[in-house]
PDB file of N, CA and C in Angstrom:
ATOM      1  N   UNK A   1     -19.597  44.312 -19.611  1.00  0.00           N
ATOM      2  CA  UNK A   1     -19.136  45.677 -19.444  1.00  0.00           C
ATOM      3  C   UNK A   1     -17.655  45.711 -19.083  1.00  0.00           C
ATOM      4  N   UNK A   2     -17.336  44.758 -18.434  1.00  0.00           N
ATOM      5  CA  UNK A   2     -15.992  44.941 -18.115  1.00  0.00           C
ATOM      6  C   UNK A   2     -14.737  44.736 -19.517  1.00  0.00           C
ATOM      7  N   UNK A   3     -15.391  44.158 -20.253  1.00  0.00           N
ATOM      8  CA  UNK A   3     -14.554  43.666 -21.969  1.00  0.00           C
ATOM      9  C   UNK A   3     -14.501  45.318 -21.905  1.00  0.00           C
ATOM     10  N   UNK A   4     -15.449  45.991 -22.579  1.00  0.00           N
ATOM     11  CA  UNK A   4     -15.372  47.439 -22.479  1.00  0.00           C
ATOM     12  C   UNK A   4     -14.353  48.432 -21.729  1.00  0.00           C
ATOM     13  N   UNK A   5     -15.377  48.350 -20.461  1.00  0.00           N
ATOM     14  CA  UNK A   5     -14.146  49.287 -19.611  1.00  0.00           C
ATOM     15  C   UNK A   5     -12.306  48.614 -19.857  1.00  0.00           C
ATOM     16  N   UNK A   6     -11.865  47.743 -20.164  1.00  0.00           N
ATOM     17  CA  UNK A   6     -10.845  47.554 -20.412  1.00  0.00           C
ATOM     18  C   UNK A   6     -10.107  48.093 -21.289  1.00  0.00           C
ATOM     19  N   UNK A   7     -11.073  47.868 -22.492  1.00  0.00           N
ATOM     20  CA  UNK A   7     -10.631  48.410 -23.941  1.00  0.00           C
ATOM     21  C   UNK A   7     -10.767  50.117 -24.015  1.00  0.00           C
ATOM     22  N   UNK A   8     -11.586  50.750 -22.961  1.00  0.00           N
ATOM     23  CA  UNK A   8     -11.454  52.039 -22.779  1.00  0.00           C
ATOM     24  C   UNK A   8      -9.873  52.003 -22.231  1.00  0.00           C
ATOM     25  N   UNK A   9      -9.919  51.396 -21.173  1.00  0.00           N
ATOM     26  CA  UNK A   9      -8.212  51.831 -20.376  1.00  0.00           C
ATOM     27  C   UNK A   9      -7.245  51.705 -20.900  1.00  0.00           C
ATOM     28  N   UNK A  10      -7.206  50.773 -22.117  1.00  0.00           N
ATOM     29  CA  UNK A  10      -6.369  50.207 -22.985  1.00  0.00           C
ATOM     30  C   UNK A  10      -5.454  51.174 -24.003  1.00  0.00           C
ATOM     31  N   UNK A  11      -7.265  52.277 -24.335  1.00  0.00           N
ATOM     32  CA  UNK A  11      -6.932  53.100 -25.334  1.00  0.00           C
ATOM     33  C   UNK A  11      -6.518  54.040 -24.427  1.00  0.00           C
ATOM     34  N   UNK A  12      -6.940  54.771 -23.524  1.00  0.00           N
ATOM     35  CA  UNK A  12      -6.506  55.763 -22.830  1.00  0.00           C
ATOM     36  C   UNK A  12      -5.268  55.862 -22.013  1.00  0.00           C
ATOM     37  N   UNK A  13      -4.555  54.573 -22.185  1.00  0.00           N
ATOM     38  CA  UNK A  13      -3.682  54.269 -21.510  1.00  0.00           C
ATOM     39  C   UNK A  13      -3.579  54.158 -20.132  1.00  0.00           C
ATOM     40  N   UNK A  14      -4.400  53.786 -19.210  1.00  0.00           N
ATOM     41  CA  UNK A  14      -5.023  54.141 -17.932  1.00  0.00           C
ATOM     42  C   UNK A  14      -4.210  52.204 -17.392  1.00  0.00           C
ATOM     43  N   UNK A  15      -3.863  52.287 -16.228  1.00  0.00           N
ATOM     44  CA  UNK A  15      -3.143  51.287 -15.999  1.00  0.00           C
ATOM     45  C   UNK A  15      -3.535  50.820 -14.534  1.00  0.00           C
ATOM     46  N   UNK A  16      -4.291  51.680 -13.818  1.00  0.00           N
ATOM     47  CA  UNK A  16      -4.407  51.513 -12.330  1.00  0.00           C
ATOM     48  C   UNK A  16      -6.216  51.075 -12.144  1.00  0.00           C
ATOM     49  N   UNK A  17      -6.928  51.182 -11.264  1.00  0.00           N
ATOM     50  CA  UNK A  17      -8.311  51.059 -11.300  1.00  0.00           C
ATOM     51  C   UNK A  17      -8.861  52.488 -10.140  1.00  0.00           C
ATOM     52  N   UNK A  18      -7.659  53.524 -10.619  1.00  0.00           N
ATOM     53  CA  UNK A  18      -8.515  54.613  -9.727  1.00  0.00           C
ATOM     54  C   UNK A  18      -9.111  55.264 -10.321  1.00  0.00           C
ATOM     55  N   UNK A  19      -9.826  54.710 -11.727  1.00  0.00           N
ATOM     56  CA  UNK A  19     -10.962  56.034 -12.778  1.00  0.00           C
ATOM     57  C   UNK A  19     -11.779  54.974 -12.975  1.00  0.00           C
ATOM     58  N   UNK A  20     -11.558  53.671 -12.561  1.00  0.00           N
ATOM     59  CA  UNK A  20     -12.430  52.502 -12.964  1.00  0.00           C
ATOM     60  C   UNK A  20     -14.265  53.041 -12.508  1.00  0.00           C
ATOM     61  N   UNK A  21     -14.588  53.576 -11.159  1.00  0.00           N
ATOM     62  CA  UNK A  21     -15.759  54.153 -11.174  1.00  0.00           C
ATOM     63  C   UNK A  21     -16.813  55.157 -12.255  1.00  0.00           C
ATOM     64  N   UNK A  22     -15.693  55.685 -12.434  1.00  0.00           N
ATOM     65  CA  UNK A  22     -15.751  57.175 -13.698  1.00  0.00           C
ATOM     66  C   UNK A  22     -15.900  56.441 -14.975  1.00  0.00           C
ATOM     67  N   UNK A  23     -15.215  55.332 -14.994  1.00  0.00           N
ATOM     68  CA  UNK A  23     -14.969  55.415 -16.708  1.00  0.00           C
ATOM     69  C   UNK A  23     -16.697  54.558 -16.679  1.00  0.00           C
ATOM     70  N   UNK A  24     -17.081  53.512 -15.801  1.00  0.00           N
ATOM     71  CA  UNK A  24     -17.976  52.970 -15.851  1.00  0.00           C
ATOM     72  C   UNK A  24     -19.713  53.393 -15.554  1.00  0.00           C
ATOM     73  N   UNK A  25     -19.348  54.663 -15.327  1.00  0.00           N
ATOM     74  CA  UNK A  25     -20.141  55.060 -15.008  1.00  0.00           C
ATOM     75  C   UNK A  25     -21.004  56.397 -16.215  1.00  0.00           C
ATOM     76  N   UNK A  26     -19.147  56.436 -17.221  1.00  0.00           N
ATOM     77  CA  UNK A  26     -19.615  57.282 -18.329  1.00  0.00           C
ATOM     78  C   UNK A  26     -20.066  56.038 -19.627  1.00  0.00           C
ATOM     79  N   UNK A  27     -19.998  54.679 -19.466  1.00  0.00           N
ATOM     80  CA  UNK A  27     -19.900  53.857 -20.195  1.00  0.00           C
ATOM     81  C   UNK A  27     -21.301  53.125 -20.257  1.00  0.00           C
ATOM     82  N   UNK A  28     -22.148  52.970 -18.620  1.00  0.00           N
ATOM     83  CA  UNK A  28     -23.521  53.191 -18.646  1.00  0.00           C
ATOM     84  C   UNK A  28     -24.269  54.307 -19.138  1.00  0.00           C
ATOM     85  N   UNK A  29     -24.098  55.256 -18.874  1.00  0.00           N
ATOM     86  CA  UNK A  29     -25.197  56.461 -19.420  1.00  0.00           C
ATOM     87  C   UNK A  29     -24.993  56.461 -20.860  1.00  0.00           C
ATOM     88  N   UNK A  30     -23.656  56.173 -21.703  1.00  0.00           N
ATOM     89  CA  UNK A  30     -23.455  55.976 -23.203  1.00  0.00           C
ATOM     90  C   UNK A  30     -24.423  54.859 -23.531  1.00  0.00           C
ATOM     91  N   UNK A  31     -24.527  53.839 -22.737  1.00  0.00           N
ATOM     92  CA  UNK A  31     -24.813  52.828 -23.318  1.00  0.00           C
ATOM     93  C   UNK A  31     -26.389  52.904 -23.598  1.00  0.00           C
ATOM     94  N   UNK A  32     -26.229  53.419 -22.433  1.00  0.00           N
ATOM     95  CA  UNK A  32     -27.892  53.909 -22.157  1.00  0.00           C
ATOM     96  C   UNK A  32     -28.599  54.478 -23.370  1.00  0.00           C
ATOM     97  N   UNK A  33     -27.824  56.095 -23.714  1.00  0.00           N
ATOM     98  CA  UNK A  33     -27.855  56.489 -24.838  1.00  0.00           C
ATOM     99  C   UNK A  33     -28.045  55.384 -26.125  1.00  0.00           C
ATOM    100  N   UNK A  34     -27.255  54.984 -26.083  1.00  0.00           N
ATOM    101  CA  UNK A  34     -27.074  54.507 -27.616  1.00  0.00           C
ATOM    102  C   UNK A  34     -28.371  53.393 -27.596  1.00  0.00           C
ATOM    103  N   UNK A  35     -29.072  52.636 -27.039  1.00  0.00           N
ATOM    104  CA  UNK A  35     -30.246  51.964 -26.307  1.00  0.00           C
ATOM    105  C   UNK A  35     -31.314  52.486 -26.944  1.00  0.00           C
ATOM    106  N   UNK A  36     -31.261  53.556 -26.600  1.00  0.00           N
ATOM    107  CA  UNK A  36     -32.484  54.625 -26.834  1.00  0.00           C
ATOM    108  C   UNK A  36     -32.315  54.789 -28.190  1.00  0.00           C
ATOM    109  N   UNK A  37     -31.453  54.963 -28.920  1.00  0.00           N
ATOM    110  CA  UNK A  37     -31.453  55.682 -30.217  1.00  0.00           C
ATOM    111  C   UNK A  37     -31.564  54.411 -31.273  1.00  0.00           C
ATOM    112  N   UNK A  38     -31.534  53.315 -30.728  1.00  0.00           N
ATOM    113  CA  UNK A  38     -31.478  51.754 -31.131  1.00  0.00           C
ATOM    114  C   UNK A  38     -33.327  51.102 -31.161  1.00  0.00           C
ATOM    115  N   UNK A  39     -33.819  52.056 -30.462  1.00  0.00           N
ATOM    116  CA  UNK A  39     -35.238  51.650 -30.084  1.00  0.00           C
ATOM    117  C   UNK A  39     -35.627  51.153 -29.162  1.00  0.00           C
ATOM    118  N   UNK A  40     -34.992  51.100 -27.960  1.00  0.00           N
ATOM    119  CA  UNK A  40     -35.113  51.189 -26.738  1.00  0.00           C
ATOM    120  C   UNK A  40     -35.064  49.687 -26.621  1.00  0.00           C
ATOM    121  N   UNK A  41     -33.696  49.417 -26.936  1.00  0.00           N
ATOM    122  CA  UNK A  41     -33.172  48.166 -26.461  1.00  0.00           C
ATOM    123  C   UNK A  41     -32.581  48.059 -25.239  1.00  0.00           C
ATOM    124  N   UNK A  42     -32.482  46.503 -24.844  1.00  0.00           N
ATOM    125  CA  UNK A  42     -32.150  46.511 -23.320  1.00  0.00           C
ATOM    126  C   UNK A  42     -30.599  46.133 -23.393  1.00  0.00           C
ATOM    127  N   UNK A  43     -29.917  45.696 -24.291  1.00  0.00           N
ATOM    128  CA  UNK A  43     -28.836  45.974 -24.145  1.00  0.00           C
ATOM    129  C   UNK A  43     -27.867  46.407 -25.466  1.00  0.00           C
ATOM    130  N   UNK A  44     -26.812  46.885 -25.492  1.00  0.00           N
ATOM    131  CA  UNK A  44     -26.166  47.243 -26.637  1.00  0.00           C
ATOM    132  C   UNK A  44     -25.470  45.938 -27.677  1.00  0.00           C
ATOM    133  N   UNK A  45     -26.106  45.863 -28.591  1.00  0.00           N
ATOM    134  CA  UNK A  45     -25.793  44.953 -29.544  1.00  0.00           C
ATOM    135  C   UNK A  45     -23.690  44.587 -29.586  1.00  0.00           C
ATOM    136  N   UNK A  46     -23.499  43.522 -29.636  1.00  0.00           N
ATOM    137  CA  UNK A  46     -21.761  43.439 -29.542  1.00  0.00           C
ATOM    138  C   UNK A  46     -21.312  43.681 -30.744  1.00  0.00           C
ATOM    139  N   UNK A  47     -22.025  44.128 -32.100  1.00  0.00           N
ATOM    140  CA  UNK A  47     -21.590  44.651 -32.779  1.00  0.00           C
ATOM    141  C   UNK A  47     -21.335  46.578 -33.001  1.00  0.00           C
ATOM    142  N   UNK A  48     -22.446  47.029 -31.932  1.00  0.00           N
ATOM    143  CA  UNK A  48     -21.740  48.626 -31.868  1.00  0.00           C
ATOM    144  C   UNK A  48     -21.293  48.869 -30.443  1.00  0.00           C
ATOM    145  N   UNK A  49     -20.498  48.024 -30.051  1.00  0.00           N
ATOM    146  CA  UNK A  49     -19.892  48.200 -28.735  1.00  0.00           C
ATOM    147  C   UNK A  49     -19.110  49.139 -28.990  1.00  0.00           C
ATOM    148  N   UNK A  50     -18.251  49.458 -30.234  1.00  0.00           N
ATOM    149  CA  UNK A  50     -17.026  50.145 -30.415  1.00  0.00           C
ATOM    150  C   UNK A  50     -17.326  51.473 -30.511  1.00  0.00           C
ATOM    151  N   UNK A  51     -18.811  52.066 -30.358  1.00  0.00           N
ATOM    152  CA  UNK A  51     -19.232  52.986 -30.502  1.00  0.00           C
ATOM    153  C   UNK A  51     -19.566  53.531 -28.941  1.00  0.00           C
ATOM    154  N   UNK A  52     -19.852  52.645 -28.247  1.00  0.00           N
ATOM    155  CA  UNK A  52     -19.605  53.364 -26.723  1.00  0.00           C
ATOM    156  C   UNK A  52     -18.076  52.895 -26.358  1.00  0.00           C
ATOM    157  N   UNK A  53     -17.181  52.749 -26.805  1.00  0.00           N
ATOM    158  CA  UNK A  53     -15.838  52.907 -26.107  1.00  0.00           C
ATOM    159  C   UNK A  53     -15.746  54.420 -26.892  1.00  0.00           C
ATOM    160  N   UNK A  54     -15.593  53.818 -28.563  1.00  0.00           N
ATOM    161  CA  UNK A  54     -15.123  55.613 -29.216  1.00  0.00           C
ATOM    162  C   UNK A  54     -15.762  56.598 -28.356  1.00  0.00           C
ATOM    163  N   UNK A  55     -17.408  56.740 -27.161  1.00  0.00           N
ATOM    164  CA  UNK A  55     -17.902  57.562 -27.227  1.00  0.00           C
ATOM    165  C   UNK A  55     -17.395  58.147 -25.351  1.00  0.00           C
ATOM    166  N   UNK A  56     -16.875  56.985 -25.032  1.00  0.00           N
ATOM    167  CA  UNK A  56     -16.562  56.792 -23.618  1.00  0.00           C
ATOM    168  C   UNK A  56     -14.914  57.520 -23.467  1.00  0.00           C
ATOM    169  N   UNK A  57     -14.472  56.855 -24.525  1.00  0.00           N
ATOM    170  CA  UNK A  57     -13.121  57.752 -24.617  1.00  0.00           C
ATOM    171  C   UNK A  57     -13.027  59.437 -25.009  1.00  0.00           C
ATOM    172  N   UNK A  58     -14.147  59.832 -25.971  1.00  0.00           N
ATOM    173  CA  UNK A  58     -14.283  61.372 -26.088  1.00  0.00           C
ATOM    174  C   UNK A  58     -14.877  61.728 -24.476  1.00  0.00           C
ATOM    175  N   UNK A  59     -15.663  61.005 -23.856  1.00  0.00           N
ATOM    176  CA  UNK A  59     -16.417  61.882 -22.564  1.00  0.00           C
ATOM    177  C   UNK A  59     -15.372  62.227 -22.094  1.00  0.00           C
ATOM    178  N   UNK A  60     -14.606  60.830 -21.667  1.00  0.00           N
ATOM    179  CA  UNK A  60     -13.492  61.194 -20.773  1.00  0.00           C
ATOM    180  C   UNK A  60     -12.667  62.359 -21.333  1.00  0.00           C
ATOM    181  N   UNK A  61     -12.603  62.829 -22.093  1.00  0.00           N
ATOM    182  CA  UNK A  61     -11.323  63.551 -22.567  1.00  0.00           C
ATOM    183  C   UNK A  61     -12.111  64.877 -22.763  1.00  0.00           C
ATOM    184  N   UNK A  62     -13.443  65.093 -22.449  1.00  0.00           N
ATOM    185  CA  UNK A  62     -14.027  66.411 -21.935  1.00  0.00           C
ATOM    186  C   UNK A  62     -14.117  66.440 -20.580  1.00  0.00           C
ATOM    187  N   UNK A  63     -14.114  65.510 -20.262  1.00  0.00           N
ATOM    188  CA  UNK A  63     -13.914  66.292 -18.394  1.00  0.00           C
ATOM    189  C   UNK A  63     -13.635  67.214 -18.457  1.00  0.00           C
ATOM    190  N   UNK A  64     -14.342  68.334 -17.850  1.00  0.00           N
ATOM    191  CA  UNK A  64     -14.293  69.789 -17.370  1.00  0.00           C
ATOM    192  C   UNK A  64     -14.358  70.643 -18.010  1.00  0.00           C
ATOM    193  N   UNK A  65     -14.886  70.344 -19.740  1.00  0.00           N
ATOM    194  CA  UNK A  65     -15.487  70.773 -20.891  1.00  0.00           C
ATOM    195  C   UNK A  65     -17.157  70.937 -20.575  1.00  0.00           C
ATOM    196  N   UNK A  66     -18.157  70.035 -19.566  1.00  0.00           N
ATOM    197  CA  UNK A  66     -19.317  69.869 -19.777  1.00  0.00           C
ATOM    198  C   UNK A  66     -20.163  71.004 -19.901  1.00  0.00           C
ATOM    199  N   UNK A  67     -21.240  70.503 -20.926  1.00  0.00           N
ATOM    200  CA  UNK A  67     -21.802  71.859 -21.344  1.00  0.00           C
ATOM    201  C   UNK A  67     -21.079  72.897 -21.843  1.00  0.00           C
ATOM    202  N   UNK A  68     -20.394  73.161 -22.238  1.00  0.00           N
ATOM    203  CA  UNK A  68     -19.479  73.764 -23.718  1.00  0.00           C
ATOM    204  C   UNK A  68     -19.625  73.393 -24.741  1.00  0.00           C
ATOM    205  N   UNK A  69     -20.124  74.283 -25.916  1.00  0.00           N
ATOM    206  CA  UNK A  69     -20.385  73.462 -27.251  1.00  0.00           C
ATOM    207  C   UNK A  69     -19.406  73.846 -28.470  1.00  0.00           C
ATOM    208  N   UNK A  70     -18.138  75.141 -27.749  1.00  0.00           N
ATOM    209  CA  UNK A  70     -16.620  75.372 -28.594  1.00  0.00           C
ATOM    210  C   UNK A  70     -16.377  76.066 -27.735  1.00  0.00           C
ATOM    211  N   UNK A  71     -14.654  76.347 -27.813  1.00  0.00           N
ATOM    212  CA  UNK A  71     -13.926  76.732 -27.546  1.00  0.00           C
ATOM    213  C   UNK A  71     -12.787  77.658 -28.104  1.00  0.00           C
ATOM    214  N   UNK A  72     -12.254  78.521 -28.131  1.00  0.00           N
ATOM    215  CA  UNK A  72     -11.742  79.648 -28.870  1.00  0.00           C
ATOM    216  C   UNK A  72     -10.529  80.437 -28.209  1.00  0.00           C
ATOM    217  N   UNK A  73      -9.064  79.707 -28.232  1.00  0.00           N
ATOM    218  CA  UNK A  73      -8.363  80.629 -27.688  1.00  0.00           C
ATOM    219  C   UNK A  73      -6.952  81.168 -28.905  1.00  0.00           C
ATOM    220  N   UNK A  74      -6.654  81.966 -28.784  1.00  0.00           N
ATOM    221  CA  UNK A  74      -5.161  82.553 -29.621  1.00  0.00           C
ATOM    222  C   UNK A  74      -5.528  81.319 -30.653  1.00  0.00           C
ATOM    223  N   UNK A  75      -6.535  81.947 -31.878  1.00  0.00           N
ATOM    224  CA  UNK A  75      -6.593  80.574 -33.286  1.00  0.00           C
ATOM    225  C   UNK A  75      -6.398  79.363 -33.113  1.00  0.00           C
ATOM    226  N   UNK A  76      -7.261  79.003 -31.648  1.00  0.00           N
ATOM    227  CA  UNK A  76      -7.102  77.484 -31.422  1.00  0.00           C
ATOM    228  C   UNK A  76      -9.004  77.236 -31.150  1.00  0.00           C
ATOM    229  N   UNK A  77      -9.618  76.530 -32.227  1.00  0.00           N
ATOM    230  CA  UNK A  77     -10.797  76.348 -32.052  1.00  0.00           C
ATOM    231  C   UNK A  77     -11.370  74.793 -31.703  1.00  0.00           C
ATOM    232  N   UNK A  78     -12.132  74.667 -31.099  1.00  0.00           N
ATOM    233  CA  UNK A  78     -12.673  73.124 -30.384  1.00  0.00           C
ATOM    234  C   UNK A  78     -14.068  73.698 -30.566  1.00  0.00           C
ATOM    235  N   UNK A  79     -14.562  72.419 -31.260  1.00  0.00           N
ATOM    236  CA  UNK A  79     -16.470  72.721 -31.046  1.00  0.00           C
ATOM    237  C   UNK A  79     -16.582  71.028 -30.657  1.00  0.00           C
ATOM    238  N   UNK A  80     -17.441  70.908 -29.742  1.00  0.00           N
ATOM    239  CA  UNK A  80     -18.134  70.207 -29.491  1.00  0.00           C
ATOM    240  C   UNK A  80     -19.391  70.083 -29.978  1.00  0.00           C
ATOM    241  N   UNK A  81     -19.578  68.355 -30.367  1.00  0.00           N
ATOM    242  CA  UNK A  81     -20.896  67.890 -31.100  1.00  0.00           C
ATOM    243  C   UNK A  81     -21.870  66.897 -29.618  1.00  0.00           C
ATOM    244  N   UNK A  82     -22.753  66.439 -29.829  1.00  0.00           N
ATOM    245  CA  UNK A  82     -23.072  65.413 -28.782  1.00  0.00           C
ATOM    246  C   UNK A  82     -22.570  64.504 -29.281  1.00  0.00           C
ATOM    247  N   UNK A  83     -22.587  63.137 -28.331  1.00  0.00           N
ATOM    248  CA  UNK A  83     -20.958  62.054 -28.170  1.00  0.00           C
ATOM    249  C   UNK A  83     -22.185  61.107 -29.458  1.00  0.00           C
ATOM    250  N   UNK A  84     -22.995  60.710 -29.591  1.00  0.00           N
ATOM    251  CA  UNK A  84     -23.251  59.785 -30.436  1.00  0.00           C
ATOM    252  C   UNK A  84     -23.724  60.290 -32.233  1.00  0.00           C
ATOM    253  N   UNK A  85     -23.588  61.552 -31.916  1.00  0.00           N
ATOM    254  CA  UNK A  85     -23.823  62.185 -33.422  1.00  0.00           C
ATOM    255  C   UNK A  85     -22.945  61.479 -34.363  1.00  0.00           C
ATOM    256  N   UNK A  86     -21.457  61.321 -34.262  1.00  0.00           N
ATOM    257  CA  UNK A  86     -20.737  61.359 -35.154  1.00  0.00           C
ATOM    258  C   UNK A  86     -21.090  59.744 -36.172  1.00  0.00           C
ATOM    259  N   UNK A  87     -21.786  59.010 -35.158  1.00  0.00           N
ATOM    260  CA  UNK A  87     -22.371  57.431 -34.984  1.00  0.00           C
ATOM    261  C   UNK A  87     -23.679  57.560 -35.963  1.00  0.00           C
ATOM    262  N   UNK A  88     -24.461  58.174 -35.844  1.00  0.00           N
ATOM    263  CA  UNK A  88     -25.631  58.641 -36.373  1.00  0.00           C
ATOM    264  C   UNK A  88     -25.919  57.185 -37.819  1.00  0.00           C
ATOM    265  N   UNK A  89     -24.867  57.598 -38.787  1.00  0.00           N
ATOM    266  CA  UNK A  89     -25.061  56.819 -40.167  1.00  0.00           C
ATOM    267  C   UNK A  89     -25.218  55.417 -39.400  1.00  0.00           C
ATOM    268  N   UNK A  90     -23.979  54.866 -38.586  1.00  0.00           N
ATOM    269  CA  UNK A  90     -23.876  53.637 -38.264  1.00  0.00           C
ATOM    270  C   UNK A  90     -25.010  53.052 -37.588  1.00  0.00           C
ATOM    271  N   UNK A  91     -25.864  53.938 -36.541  1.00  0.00           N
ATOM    272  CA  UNK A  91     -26.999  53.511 -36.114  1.00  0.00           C
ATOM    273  C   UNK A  91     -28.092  53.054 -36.788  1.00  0.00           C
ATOM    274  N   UNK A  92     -28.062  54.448 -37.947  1.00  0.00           N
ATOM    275  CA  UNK A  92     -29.221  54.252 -38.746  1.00  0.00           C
ATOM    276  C   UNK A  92     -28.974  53.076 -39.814  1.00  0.00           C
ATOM    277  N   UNK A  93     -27.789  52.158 -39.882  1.00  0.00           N
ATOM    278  CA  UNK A  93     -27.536  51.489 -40.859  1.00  0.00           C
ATOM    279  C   UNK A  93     -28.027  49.830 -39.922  1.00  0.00           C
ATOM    280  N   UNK A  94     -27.620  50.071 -38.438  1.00  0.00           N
ATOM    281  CA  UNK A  94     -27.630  48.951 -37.882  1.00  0.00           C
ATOM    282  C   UNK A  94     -29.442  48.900 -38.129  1.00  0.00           C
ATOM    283  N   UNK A  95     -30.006  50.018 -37.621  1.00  0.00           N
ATOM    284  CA  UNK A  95     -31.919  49.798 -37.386  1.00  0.00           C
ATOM    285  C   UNK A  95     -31.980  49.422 -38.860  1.00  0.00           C
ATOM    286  N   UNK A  96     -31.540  49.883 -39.636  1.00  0.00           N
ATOM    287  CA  UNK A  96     -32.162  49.370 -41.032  1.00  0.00           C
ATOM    288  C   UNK A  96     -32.059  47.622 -41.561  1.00  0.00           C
ATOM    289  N   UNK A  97     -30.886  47.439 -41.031  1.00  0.00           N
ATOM    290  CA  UNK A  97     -30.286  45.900 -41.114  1.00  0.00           C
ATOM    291  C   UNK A  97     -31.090  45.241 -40.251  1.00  0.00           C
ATOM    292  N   UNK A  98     -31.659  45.618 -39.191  1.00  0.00           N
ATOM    293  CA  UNK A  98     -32.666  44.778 -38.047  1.00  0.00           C
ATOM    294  C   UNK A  98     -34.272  45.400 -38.599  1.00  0.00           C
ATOM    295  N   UNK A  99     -34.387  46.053 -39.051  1.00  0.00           N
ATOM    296  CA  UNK A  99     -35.823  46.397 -39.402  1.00  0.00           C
ATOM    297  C   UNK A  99     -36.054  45.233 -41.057  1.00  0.00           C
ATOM    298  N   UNK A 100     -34.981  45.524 -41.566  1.00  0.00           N
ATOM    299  CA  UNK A 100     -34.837  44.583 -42.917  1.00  0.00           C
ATOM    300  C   UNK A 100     -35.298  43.207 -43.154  1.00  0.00           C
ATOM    301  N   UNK A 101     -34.508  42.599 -41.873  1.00  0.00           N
ATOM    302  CA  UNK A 101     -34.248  41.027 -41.148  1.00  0.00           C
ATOM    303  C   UNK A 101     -35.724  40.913 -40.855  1.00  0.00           C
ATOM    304  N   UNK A 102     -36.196  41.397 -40.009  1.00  0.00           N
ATOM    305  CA  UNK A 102     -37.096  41.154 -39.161  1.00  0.00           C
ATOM    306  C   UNK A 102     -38.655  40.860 -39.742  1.00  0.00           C
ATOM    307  N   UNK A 103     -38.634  41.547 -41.304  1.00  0.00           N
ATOM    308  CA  UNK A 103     -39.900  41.340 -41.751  1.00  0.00           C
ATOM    309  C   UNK A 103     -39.782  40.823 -43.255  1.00  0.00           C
ATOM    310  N   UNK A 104     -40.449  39.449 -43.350  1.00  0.00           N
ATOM    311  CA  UNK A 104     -40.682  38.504 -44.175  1.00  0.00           C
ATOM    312  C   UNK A 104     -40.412  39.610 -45.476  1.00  0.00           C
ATOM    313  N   UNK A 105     -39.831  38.943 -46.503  1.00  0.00           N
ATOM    314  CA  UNK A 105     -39.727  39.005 -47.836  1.00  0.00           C
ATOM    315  C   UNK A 105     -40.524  38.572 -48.626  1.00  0.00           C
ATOM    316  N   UNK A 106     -40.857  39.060 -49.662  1.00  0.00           N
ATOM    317  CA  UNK A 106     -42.244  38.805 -50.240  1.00  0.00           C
ATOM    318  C   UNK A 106     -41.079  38.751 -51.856  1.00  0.00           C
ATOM    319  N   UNK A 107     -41.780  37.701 -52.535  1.00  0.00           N
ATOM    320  CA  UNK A 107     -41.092  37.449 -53.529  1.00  0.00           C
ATOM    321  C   UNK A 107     -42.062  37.032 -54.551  1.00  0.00           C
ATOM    322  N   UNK A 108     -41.501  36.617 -55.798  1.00  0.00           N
ATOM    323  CA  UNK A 108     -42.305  36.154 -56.633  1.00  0.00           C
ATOM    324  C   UNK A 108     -41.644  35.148 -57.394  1.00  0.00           C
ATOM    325  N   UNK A 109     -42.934  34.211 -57.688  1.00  0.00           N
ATOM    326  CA  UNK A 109     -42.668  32.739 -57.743  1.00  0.00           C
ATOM    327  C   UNK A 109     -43.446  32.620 -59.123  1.00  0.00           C
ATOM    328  N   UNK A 110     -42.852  32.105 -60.113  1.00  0.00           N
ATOM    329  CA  UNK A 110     -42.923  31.809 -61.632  1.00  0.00           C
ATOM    330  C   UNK A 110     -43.465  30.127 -62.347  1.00  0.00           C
ATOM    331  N   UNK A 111     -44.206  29.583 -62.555  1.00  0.00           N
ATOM    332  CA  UNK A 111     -44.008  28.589 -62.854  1.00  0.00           C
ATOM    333  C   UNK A 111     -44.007  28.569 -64.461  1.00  0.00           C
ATOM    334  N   UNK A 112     -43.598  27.795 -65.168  1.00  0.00           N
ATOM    335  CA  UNK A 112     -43.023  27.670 -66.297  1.00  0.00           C
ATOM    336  C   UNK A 112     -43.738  26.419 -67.002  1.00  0.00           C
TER     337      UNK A 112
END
């Protein structure tokens, strides 16, 4: 987790460790998330890690947005989606690649 929280601070430009609680704490419940939507794995595969930073870096940047689903001022519009929607294809591509793997191939064998 800490490879993570880094690469969050990295992107956010964050340089000190006074959001280090916050950021790690939005980086578990993501992870958590994304777990669940994985099939209730116990930990997040190191190939969609980049999907709880992308998703850790949008939380953070709703702070004080929560529970708002748009926003509307002088022709300036913001809608909010939930943080792992945009992920959706990639998930469903990873379960398919592990559902794929996982069960024997059945083939056919010719003799001549």
């Amino acid at each position: 987790m800490n490879e993570t929280l880094e690469e969050v601070k990295r992107s956010l430009e964050v340089d000190d460790t006074e959001l280090d609680i916050q950021l790690t704490d939005f980086i578990k419940r993501i992870s958590s998330q994304l777990c669940v939507r994985l099939g209730f794995l116990e930990a997040v595969p190191v190939a969609l890690n980049y999907i709880v930073v992308e998703c850790t870096i949008k939380r953070f940047n709703r702070k004080g947005d929560e529970g708002m689903s748009s926003y509307s001022q002088e022709g300036e519009s913001i809608t909010y989606g939930k943080l792992l929607d945009d992920f959706e294809d990639d998930i469903a591509a990873y379960n398919d690649k592990q559902n794929d793997t996982s069960k024997p191939k059945s083939g056919v064998v010719r003799f001549i």
